[in-house]
Protein backbone atom coordinates (compact mmCIF):
# COMPACT_ATOMS: atom_id res chain seq x y z
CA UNK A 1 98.00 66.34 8.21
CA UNK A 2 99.39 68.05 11.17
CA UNK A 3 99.39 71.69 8.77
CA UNK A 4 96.27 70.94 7.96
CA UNK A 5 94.49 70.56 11.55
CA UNK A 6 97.07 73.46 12.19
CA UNK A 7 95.53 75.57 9.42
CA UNK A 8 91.88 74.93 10.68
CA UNK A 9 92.19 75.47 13.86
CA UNK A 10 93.50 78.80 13.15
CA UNK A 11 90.85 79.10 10.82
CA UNK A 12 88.29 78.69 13.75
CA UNK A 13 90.40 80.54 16.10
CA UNK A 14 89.83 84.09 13.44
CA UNK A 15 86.32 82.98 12.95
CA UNK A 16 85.45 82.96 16.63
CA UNK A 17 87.63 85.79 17.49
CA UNK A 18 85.63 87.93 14.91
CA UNK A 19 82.17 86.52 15.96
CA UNK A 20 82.57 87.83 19.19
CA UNK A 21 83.95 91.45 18.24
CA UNK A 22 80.58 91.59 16.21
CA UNK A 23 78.46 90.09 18.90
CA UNK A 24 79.88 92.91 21.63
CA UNK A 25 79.60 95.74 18.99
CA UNK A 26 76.73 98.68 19.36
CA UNK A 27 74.02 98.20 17.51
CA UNK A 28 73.72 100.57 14.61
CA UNK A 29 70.79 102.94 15.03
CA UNK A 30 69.85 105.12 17.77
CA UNK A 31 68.03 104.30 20.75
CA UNK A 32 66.93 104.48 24.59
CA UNK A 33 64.68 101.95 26.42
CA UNK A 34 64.34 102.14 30.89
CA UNK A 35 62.13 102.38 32.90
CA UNK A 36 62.00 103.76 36.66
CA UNK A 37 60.46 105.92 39.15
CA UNK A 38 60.94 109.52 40.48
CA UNK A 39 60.20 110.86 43.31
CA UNK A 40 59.97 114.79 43.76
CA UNK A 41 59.39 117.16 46.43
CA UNK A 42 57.32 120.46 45.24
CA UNK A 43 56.56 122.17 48.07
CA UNK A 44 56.66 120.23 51.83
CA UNK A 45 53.45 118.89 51.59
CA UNK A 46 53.02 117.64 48.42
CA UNK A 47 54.90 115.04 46.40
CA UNK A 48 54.87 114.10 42.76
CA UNK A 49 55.87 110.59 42.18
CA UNK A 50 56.76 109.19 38.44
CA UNK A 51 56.23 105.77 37.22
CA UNK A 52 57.66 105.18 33.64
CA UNK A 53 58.70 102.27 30.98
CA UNK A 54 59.60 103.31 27.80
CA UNK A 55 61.33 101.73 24.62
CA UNK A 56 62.01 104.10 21.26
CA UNK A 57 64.19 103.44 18.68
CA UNK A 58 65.22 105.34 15.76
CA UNK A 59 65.99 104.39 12.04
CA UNK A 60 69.65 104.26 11.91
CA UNK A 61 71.12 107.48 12.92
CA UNK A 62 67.84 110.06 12.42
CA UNK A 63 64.96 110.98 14.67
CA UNK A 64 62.53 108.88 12.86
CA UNK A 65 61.22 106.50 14.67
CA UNK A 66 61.44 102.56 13.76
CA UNK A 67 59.10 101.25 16.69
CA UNK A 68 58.73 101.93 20.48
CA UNK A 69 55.86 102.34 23.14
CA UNK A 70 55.90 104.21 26.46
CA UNK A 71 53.61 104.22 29.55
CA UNK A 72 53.74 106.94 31.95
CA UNK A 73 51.94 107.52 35.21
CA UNK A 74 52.66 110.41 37.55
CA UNK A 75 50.73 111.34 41.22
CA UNK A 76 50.40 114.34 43.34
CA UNK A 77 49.95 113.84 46.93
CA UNK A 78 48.37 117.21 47.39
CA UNK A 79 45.79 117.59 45.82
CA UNK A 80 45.54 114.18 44.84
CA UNK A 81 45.73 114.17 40.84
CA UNK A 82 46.74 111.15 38.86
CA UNK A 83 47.55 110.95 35.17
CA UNK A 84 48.34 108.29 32.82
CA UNK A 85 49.31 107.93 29.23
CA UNK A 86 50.17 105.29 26.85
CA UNK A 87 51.42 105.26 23.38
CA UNK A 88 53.87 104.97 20.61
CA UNK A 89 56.66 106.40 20.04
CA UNK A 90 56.62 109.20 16.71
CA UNK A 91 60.67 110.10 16.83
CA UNK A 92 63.43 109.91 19.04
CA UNK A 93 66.75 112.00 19.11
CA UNK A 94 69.94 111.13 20.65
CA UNK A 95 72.79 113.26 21.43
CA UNK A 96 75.69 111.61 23.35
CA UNK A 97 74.45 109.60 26.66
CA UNK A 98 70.97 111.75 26.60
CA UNK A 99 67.72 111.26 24.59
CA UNK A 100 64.58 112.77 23.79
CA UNK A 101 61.25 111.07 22.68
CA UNK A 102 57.94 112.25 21.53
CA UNK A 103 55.11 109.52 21.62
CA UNK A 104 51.54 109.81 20.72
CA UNK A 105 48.95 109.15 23.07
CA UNK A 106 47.13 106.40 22.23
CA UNK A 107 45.37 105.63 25.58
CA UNK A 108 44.85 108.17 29.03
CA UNK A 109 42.70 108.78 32.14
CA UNK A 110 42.04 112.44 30.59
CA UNK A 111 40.19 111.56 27.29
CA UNK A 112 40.86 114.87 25.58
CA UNK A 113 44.70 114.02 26.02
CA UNK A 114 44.11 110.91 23.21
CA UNK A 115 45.24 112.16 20.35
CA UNK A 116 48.00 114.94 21.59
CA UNK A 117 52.18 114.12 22.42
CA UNK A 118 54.12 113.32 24.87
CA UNK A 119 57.42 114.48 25.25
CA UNK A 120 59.83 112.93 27.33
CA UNK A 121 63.78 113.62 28.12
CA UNK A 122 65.89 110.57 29.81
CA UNK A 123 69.88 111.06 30.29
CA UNK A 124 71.61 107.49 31.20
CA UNK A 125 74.93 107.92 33.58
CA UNK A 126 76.23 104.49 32.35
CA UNK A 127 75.66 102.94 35.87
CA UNK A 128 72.42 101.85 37.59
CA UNK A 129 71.18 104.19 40.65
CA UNK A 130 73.51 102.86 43.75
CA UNK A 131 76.50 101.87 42.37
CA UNK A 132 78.64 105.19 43.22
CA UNK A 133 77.61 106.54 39.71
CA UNK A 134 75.19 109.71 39.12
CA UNK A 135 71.75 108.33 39.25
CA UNK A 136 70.27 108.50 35.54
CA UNK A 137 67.61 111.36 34.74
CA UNK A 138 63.90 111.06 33.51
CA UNK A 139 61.81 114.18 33.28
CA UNK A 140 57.83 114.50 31.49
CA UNK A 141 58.47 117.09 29.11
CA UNK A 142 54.46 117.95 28.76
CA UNK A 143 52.25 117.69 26.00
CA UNK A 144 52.49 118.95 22.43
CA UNK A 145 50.28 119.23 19.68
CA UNK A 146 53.02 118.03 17.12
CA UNK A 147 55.64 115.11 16.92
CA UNK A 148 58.88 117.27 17.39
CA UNK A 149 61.46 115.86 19.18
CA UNK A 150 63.99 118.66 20.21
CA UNK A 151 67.26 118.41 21.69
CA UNK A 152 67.90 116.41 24.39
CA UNK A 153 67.98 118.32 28.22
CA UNK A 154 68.72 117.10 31.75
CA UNK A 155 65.95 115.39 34.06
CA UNK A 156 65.28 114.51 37.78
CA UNK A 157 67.57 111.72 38.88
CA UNK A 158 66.24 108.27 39.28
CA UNK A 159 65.27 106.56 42.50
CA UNK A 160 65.01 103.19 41.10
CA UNK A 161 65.03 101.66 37.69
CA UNK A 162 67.28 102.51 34.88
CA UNK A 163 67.97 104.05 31.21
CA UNK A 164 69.95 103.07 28.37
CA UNK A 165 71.08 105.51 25.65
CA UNK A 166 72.81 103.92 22.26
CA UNK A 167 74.41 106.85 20.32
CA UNK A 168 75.31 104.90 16.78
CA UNK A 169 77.28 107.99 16.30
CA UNK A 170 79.77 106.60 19.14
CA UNK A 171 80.17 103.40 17.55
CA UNK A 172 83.77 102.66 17.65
């Protein structure tokens, strides 16, 4: 009796123990999701400030994307010009901790934008803005007339909010 409760126990012990290694792994396809705002100074008397949210994730391991949306707003201070767009996301690509989306434009404040692509480049530095860590990096990429999502590049650092980047190539 005593081997037996001995035996399950284990039995429960391996069960859990692998539950959680499964539960903590990396999912297994690509992805980045954040959202944030970025301040910039052009020239000393104008200011462009970036409002974004964004989710895009890819099938498996490829650019394709499975599902994902993204709104983006950005001001100028001078001249005062404001633009927003909303859509879904057509393909992401993720190389190591930075990512690059392409989403069409389902919705904007410029009508003939509807239609068109936005391209967007986000790097995540692990560590939200503040905690000693590099702030991560967001950056409008402009607007295409195609869904190609090219390599990943650097962006503007964060001044609040924060980006995740899953690389399933990195899975352990």
């Amino acid at each position: 009796m005593k081997r037996t409760l001995a035996a399950l126990f284990l039995a429960l012990v391996v069960a859990l123990v692998g539950t959680i290694g499964v539960a903590g792994a990396k999912p297994p396809h690509n992805f980045t999701t954040g959202g944030g705002k970025v301040v910039t100074t052009l020239i000393p008397d104008s200011t462009r400030v970036e409002k974004f949210a964004f989710s895009a994730h890819a099938i498996g391991s490829t650019t394709v994307a499975r599902n994902g949306h993204f709104v983006y707003e950005q001001t100028l201070t001078q001249p005062v010009v404001r633009l927003e767009l909303k859509g879904r996301v057509a393909c992401v690509r993720v190389v190591e901790n930075g990512a690059s989306f392409v989403g069409l434009i389902e919705k904007s404040n410029e009508s003939n934008l509807v239609g068109s692509f936005a391209s967007f480049y986000v790097v995540d530095n692990d560590q939200p803005h503040g905690n000693g860590a590099d702030p991560d990096q967001f950056l409008f990429g402009g607007i295409l007339g195609s869904p190609t999502c090219s390599l990943p590049g650097p962006g503007n650092p964060l001044n609040s909010g924060n980006i995740v980047v899953n690389n399933a190539q990195q899975m352990p």
